[in-house]
Protein backbone atom coordinates (compact mmCIF):
# COMPACT_ATOMS: atom_id res chain seq x y z
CA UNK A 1 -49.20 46.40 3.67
CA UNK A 2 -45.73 44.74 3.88
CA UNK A 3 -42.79 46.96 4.81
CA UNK A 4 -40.35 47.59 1.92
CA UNK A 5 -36.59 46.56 2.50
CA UNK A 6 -34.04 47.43 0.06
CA UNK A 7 -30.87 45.25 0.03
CA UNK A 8 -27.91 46.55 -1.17
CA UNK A 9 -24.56 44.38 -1.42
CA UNK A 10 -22.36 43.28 -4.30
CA UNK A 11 -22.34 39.35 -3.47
CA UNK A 12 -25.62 37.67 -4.57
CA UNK A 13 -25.27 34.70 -2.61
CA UNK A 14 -25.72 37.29 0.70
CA UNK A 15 -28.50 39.00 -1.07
CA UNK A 16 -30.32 36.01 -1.66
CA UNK A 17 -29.79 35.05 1.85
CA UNK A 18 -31.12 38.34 3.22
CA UNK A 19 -34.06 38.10 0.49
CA UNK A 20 -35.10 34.66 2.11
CA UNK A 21 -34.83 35.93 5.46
CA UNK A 22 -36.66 38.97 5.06
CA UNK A 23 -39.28 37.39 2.59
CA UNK A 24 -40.13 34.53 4.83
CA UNK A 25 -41.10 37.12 7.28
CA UNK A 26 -43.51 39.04 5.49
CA UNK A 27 -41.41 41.79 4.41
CA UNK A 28 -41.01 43.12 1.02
CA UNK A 29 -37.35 43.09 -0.88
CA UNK A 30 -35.84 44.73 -3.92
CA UNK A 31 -32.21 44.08 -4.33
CA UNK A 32 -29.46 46.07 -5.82
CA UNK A 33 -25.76 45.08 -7.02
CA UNK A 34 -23.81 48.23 -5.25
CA UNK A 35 -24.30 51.64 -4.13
CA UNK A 36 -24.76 53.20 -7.01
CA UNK A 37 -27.40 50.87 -7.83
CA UNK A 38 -29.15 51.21 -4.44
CA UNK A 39 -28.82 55.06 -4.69
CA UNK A 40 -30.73 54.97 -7.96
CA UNK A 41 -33.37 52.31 -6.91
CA UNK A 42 -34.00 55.26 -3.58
CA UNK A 43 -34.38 57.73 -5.65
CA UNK A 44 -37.41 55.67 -7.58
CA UNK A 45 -38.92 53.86 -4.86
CA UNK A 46 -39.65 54.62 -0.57
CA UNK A 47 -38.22 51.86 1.31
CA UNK A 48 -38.95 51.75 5.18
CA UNK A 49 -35.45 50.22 5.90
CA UNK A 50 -32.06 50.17 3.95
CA UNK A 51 -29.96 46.96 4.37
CA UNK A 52 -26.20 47.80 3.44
CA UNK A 53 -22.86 46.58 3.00
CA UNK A 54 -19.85 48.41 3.12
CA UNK A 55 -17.30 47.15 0.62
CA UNK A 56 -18.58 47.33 -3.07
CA UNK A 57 -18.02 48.75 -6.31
CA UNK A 58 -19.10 51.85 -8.10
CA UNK A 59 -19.93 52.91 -4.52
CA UNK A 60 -19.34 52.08 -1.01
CA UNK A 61 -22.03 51.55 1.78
CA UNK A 62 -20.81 54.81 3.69
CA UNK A 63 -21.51 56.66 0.68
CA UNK A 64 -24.34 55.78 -0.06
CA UNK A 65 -25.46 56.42 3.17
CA UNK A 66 -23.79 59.90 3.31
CA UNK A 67 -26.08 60.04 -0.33
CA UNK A 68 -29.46 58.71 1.13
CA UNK A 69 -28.97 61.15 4.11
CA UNK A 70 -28.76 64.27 2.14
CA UNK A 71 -32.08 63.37 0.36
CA UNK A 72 -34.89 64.60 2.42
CA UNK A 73 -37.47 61.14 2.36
CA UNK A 74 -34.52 59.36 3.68
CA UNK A 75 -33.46 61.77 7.00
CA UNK A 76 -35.24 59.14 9.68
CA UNK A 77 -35.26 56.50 7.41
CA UNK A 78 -33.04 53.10 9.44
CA UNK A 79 -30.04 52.60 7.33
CA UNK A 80 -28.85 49.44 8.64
CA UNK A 81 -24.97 48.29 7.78
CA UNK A 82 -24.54 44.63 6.84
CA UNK A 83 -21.17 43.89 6.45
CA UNK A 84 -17.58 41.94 7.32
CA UNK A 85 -16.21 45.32 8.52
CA UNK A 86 -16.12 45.43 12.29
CA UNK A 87 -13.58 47.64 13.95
CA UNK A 88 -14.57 50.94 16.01
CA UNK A 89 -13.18 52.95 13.70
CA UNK A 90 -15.24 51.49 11.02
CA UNK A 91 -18.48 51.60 13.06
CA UNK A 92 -18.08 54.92 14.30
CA UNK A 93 -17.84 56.19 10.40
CA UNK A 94 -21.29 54.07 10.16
CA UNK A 95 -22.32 56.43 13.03
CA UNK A 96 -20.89 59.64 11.81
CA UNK A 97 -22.41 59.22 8.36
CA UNK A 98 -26.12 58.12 9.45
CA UNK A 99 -26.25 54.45 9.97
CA UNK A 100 -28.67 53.27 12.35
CA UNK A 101 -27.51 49.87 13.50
CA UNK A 102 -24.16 47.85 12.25
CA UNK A 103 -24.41 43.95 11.84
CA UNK A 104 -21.49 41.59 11.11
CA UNK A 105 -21.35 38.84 8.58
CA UNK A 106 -21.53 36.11 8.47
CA UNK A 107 -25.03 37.25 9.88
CA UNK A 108 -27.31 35.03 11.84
CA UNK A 109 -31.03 34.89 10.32
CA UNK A 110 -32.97 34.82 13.44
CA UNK A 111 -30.55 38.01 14.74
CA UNK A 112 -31.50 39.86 11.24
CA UNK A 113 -35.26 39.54 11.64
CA UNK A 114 -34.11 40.84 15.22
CA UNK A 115 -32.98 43.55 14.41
CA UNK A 116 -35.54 44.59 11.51
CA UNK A 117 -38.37 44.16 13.70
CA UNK A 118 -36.88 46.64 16.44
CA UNK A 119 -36.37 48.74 13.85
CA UNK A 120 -39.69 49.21 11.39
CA UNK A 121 -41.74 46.73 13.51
């Protein structure tokens, strides 16, 4: 059965670029708008990986992380950031609130699938 990926960013020209990416290589995608979108989809659905970016509306990617952590199907679940953000500081937040890997966009595809791969196989 494919893995299930849930994409979280506020731009839908990146989310349709992840969704191609991760689509053309077998992997299952549901999409959400912003944190508090991808928080609710969690709640409703098990995803094997989370794909997030940092700066949205409603709710930001460390927060929802710091959310999906607290929730007990999502304690070893890879939380991977996706975002424009790329200072220490900024990654070791990632770190300190449960992220499992950081990537920088513009992303490369073939770096993505990667990085997934490692990740959930």
């Amino acid at each position: 059965m494919a893995k299930t990926i849930l994409a979280v960013d506020d731009s839908a020209s990146i989310r349709q670029m992840v969704t191609f990416t991760l689509k053309s290589s077998g992997y299952e995608v549901v999409e959400a708008v912003d944190g508090m979108d991808g928080l609710e989809k969690a709640k409703a659905k098990g995803f094997n990986l989370i794909l997030t970016d940092q700066n949205m509306p409603r709710m930001d990617g460390l927060t929802l992380i710091k959310s999906l952590r607290a929730m007990p199907q999502y304690k070893t679940v890879p939380i991977l950031m996706l975002t424009t953000e790329s200072s220490d500081a900024m990654k070791q937040q990632g770190r300190a609130a449960g992220a499992t890997g950081w990537l920088v966009k513009p992303f490369d595809p073939q770096k993505l699938i990667e990085v997934v791969k490692k990740v959930i196989g």
